[in-house]
N, C-alpha and C. Protein backbone atom coordinates (compact mmCIF):
# COMPACT_ATOMS: atom_id res chain seq x y z
N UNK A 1 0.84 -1.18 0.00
CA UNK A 1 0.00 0.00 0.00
C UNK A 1 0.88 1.24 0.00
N UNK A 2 0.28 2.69 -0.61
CA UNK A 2 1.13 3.60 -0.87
C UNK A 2 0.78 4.54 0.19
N UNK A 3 1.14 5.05 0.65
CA UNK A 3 1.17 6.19 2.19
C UNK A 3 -0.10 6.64 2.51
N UNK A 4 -0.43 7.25 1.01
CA UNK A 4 -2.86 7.24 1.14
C UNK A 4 -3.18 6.23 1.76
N UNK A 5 -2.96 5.10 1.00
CA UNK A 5 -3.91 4.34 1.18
C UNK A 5 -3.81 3.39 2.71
N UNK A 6 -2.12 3.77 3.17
CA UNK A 6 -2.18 3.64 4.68
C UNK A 6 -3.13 4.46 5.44
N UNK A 7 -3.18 5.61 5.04
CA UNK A 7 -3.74 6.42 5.85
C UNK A 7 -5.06 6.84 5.80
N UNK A 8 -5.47 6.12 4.61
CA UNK A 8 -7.30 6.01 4.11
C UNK A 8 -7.28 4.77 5.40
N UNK A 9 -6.64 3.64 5.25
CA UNK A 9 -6.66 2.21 6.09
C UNK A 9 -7.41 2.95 7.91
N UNK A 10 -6.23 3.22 8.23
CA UNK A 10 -6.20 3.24 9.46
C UNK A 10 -6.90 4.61 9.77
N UNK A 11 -7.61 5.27 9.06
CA UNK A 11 -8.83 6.09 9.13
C UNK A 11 -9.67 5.64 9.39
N UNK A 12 -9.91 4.66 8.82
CA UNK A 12 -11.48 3.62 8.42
C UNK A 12 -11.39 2.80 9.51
N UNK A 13 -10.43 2.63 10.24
CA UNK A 13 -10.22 1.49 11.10
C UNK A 13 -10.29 2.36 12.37
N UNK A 14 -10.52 4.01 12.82
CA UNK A 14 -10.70 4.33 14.10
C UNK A 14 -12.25 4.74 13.76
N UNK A 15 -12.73 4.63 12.95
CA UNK A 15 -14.08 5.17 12.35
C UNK A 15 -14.51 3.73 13.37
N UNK A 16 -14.71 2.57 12.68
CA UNK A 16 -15.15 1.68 13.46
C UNK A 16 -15.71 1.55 14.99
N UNK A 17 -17.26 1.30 15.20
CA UNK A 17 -17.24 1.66 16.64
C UNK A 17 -17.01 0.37 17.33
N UNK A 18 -16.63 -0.71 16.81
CA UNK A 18 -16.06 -1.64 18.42
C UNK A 18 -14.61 -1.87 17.92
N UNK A 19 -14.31 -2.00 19.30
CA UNK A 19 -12.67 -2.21 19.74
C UNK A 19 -12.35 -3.48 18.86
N UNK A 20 -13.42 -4.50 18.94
CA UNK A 20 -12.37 -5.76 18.67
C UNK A 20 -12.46 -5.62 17.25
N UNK A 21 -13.24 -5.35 16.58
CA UNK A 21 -13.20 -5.62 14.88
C UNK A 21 -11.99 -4.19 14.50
N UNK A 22 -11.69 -2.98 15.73
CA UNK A 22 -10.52 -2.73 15.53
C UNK A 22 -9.03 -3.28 15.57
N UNK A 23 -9.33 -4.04 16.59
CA UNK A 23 -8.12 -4.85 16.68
C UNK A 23 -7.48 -5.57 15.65
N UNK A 24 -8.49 -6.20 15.31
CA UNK A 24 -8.73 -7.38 14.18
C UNK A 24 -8.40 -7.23 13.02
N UNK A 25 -8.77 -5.73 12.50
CA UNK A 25 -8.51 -4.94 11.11
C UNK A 25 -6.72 -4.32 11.06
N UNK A 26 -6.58 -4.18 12.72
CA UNK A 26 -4.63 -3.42 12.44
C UNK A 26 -4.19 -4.95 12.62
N UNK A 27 -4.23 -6.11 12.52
CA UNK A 27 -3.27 -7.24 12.57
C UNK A 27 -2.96 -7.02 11.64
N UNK A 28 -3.38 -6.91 10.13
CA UNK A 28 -2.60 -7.22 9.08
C UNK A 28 -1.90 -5.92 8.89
N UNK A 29 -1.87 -5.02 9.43
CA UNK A 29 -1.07 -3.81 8.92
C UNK A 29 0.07 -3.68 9.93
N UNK A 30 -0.17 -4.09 11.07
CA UNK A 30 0.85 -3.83 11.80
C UNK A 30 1.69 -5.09 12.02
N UNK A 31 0.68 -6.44 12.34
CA UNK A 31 1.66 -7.68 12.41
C UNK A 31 1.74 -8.37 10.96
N UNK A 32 1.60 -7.91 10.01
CA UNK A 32 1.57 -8.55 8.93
C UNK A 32 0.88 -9.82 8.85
N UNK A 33 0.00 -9.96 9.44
CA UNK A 33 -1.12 -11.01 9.62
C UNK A 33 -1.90 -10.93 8.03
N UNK A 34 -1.74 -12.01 7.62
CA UNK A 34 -2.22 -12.18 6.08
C UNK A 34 -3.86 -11.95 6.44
N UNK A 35 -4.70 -11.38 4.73
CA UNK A 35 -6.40 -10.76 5.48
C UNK A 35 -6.92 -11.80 5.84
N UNK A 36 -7.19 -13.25 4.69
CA UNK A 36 -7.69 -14.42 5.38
C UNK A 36 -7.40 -14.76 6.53
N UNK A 37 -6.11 -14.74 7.38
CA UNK A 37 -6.32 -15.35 8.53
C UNK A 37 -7.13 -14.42 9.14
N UNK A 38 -6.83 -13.14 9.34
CA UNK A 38 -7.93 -12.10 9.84
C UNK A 38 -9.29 -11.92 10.04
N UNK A 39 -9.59 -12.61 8.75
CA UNK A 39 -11.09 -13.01 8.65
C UNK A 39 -11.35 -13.96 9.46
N UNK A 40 -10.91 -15.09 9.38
CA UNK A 40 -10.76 -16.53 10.46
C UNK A 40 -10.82 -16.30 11.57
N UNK A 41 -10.19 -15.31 12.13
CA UNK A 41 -10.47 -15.22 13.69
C UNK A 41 -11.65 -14.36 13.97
N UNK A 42 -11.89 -13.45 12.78
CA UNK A 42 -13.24 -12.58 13.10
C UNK A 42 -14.38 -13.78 13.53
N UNK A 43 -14.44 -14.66 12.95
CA UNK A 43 -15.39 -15.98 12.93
C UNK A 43 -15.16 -16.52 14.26
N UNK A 44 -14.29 -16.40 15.22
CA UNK A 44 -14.48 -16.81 16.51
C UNK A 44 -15.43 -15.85 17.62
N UNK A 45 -16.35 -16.84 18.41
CA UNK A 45 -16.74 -16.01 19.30
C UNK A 45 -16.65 -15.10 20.25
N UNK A 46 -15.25 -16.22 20.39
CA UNK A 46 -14.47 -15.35 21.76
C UNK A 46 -12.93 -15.53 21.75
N UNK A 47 -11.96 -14.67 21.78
CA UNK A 47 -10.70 -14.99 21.36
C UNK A 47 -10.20 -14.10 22.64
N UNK A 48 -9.91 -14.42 23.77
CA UNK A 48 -8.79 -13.73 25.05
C UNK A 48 -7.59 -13.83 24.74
N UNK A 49 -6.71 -15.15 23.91
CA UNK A 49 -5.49 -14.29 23.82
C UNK A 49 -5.24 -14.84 22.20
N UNK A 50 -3.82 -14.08 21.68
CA UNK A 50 -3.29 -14.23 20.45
C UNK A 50 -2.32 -14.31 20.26
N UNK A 51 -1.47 -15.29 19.79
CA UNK A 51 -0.33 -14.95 19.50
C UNK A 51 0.25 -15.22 18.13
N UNK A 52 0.88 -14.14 18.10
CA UNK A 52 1.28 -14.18 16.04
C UNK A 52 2.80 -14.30 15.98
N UNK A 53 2.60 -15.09 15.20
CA UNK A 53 4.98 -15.61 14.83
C UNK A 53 4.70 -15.61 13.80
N UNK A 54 5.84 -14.59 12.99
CA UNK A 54 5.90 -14.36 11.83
C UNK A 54 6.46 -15.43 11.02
N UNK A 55 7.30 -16.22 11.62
CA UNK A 55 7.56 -17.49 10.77
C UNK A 55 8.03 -18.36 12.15
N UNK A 56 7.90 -19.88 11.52
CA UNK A 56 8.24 -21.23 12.82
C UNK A 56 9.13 -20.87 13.29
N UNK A 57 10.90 -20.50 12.73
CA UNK A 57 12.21 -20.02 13.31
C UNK A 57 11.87 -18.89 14.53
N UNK A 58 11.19 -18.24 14.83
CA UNK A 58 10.98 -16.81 15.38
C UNK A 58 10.48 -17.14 16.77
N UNK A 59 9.60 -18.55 16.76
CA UNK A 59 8.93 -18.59 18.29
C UNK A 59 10.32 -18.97 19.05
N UNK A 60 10.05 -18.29 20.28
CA UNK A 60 11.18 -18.81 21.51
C UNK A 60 10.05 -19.23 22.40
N UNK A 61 10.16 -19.98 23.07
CA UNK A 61 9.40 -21.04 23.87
C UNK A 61 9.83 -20.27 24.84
N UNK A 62 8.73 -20.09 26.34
CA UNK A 62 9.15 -19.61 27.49
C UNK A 62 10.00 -20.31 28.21
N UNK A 63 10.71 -20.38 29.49
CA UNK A 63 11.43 -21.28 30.32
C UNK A 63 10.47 -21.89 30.74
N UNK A 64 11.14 -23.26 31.36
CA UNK A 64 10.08 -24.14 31.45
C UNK A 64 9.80 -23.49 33.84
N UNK A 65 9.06 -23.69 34.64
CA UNK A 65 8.90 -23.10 35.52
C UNK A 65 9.40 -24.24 36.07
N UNK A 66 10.26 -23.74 37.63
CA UNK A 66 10.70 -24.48 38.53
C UNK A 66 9.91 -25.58 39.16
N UNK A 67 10.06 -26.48 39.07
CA UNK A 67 8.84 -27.30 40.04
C UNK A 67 9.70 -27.21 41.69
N UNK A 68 8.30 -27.79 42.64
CA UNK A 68 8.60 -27.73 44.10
C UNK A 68 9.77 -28.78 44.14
N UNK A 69 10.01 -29.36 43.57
CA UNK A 69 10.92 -30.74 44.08
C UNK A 69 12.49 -29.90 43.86
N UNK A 70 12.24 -29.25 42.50
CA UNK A 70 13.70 -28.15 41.99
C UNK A 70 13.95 -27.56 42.64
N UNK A 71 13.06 -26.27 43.44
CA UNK A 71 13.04 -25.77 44.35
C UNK A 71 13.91 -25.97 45.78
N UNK A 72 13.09 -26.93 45.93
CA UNK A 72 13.59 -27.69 47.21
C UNK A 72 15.62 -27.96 47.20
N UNK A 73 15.70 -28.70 46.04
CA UNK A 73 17.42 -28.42 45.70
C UNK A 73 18.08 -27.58 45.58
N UNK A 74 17.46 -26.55 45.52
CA UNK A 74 18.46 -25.54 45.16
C UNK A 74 19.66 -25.02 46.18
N UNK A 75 19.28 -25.46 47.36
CA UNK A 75 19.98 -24.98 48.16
C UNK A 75 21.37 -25.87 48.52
N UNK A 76 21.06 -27.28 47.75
CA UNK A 76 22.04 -28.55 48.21
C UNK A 76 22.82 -27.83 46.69
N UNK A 77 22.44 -27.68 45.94
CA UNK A 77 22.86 -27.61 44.50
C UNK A 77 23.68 -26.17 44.69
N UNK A 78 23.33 -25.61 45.32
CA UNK A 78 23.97 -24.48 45.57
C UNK A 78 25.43 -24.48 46.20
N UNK A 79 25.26 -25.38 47.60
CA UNK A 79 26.42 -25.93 48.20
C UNK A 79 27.18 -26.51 47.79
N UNK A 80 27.09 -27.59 46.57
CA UNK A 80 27.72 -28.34 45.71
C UNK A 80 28.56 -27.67 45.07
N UNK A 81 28.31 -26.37 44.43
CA UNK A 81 28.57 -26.13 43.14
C UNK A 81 29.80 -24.91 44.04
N UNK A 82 29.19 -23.86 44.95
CA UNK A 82 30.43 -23.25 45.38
C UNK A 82 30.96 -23.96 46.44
N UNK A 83 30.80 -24.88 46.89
CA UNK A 83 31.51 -25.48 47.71
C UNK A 83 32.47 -26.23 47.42
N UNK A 84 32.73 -26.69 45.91
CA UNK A 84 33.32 -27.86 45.02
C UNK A 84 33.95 -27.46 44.22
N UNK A 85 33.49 -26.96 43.51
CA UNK A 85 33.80 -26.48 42.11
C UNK A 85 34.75 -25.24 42.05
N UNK A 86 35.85 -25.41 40.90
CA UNK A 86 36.84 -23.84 40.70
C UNK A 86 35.86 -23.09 40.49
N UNK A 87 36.09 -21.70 40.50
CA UNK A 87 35.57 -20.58 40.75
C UNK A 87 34.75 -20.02 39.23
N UNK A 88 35.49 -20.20 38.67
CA UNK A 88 35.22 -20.03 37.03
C UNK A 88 33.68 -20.63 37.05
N UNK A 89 34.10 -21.99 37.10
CA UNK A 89 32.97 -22.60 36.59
C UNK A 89 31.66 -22.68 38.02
N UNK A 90 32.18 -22.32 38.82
CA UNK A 90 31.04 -22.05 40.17
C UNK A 90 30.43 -21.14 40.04
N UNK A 91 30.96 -20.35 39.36
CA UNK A 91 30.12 -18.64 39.32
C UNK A 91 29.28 -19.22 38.06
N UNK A 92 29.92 -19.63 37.25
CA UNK A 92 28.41 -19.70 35.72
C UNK A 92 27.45 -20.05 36.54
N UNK A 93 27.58 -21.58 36.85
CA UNK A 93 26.35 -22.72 37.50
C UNK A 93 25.57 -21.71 38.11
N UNK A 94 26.31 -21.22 39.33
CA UNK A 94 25.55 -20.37 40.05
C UNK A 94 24.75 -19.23 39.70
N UNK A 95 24.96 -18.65 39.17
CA UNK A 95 24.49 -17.30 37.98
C UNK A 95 23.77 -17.97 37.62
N UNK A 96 23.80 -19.16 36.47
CA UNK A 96 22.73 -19.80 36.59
C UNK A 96 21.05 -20.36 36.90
N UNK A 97 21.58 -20.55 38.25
CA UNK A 97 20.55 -20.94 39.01
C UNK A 97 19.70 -19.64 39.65
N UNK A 98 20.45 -18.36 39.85
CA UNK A 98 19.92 -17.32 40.16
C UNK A 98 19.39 -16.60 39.19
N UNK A 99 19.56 -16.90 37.88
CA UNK A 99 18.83 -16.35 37.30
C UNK A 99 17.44 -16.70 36.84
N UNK A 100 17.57 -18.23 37.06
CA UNK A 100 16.43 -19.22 37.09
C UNK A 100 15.16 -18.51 38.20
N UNK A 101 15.86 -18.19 39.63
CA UNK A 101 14.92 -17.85 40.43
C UNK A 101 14.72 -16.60 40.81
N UNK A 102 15.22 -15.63 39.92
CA UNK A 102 14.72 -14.06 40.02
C UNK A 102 13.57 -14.56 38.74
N UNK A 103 13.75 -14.96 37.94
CA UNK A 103 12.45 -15.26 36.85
C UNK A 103 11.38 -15.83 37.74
N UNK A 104 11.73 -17.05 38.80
CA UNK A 104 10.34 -17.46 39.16
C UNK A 104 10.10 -16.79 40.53
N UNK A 105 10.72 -16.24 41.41
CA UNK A 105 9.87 -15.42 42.25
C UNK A 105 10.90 -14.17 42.81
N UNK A 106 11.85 -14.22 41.71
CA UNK A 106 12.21 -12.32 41.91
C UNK A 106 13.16 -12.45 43.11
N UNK A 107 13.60 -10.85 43.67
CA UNK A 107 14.43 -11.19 45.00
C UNK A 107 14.05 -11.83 45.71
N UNK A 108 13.01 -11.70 46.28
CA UNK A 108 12.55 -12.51 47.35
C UNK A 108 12.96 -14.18 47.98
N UNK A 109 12.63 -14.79 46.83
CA UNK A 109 13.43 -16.03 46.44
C UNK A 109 14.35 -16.31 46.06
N UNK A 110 15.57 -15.36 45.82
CA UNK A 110 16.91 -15.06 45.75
C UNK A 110 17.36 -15.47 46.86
N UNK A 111 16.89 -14.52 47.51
CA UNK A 111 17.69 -14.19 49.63
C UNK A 111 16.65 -15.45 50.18
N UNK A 112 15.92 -16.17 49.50
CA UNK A 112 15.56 -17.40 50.86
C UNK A 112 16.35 -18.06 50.55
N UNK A 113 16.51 -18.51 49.11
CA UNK A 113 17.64 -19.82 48.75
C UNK A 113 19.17 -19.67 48.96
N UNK A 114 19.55 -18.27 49.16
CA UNK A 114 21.16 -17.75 49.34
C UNK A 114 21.17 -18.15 50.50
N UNK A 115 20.21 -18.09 51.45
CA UNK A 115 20.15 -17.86 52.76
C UNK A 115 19.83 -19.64 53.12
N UNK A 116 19.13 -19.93 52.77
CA UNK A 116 19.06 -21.82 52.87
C UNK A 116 20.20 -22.27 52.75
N UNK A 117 21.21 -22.20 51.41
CA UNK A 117 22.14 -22.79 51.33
C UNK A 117 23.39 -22.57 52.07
N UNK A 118 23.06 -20.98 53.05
CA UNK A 118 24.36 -20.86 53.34
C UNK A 118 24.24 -21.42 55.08
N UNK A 119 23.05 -21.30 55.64
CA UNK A 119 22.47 -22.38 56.33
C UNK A 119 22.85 -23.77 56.34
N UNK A 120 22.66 -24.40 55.33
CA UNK A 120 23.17 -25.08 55.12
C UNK A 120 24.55 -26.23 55.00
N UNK A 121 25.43 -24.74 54.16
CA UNK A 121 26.65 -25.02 54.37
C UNK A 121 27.37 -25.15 55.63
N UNK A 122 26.59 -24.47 56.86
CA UNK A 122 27.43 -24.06 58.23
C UNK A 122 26.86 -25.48 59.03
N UNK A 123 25.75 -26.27 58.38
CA UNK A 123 25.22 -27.44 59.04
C UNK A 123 26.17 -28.19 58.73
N UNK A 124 26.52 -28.53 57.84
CA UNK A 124 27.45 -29.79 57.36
C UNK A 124 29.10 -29.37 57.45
N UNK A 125 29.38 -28.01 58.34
CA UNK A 125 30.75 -28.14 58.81
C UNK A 125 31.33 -27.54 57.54
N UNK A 126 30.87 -26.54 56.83
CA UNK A 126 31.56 -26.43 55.84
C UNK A 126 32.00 -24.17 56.14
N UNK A 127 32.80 -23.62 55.47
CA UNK A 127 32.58 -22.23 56.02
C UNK A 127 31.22 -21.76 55.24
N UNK A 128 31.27 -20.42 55.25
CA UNK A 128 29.68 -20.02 55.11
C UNK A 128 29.86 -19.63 53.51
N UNK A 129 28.92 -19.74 52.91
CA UNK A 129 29.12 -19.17 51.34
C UNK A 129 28.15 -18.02 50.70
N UNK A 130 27.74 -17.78 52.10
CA UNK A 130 26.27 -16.38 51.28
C UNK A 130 27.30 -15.41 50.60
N UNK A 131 28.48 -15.08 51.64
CA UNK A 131 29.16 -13.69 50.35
C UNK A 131 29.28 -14.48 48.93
N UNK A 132 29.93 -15.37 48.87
CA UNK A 132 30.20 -15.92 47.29
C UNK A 132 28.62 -15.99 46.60
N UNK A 133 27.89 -16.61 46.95
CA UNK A 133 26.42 -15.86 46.22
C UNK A 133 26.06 -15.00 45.66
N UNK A 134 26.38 -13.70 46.90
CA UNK A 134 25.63 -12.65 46.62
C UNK A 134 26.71 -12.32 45.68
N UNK A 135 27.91 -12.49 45.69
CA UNK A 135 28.95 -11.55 44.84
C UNK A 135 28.53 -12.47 43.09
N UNK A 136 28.22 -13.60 43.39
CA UNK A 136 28.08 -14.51 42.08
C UNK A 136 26.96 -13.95 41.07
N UNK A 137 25.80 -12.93 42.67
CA UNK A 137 24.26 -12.85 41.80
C UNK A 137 24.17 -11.90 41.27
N UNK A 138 25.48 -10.68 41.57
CA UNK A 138 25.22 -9.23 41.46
C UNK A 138 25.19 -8.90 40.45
N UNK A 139 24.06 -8.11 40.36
CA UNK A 139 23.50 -7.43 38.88
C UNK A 139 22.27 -8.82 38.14
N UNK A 140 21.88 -9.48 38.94
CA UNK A 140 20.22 -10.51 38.32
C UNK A 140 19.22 -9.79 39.13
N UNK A 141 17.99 -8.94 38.48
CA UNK A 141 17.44 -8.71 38.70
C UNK A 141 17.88 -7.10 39.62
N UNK A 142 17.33 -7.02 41.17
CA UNK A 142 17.23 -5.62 41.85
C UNK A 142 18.55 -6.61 42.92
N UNK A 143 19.44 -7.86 42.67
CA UNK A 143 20.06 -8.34 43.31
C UNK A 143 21.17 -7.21 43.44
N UNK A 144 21.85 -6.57 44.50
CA UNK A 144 22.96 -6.14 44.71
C UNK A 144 24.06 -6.77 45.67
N UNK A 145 25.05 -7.77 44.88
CA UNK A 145 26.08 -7.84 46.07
C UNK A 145 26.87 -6.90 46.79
């Protein structure tokens, strides 16, 4: 379309008095949503969500969410990894795993599991490892070591 006829388009399309057959009409101009499919969904009764990928290569799949059992490890897995491991490769793992759990419940669940594992570590006779944590987490999320 030539710049008019964008702008004849999306004239005609605030003219419209309901929202959704507005919606429906800017997919193809803005997401490049071909008109037939456009039409296709007009034909649904009720559509709450949408999602458009411009081609198969393009979708990224979300992370998959922690389950309680993962959860629950994190704090042994934690001990393992700076408790064991050269430093190099303790900080990835760890970074890692903290970045895993600022995605599923943010600081909050940062400082319980830093704080479990370093708990932890002082149970089984080992020295304490919350500084190496926090210094491992700094800068995931509102984390500041």
């Amino acid at each position: 379309m030539d710049n008019n006829a964008q702008i004849r388009w999306l004239r005609a399309i605030e003219d419209c008095p309901h929202a959704r057959d507005r919606a429906l009409a800017l997919l193809p101009f803005y997401a490049g949503l071909r008109i037939g499919d456009a039409a296709e969904l007009a034909g649904h009764a009720r559509l709450d969500t949408l999602r458009i990928y411009s081609h198969p290569t393009d979708y990224r799949p979300q992370p998959q969410k922690m389950s309680a059992a993962e959860l629950d490890l994190v704090a042994s897995q934690l001990l393992q990894i700076v408790g064991t491991l050269p430093w190099e490769e303790a900080e990835a793992r760890a970074r890692t795993i903290g970045e895993r759990l600022n995605r599923e419940g943010g600081f909050a669940l940062m400082v319980a599991k830093a704080e479990e594992a370093d708990a932890l570590s002082l149970s089984v006779g080992m020295s304490p490892i919350l500084r190496e944590i926090e210094m491992t987490w700094d800068g995931i999320g509102t984390w500041r070591g």
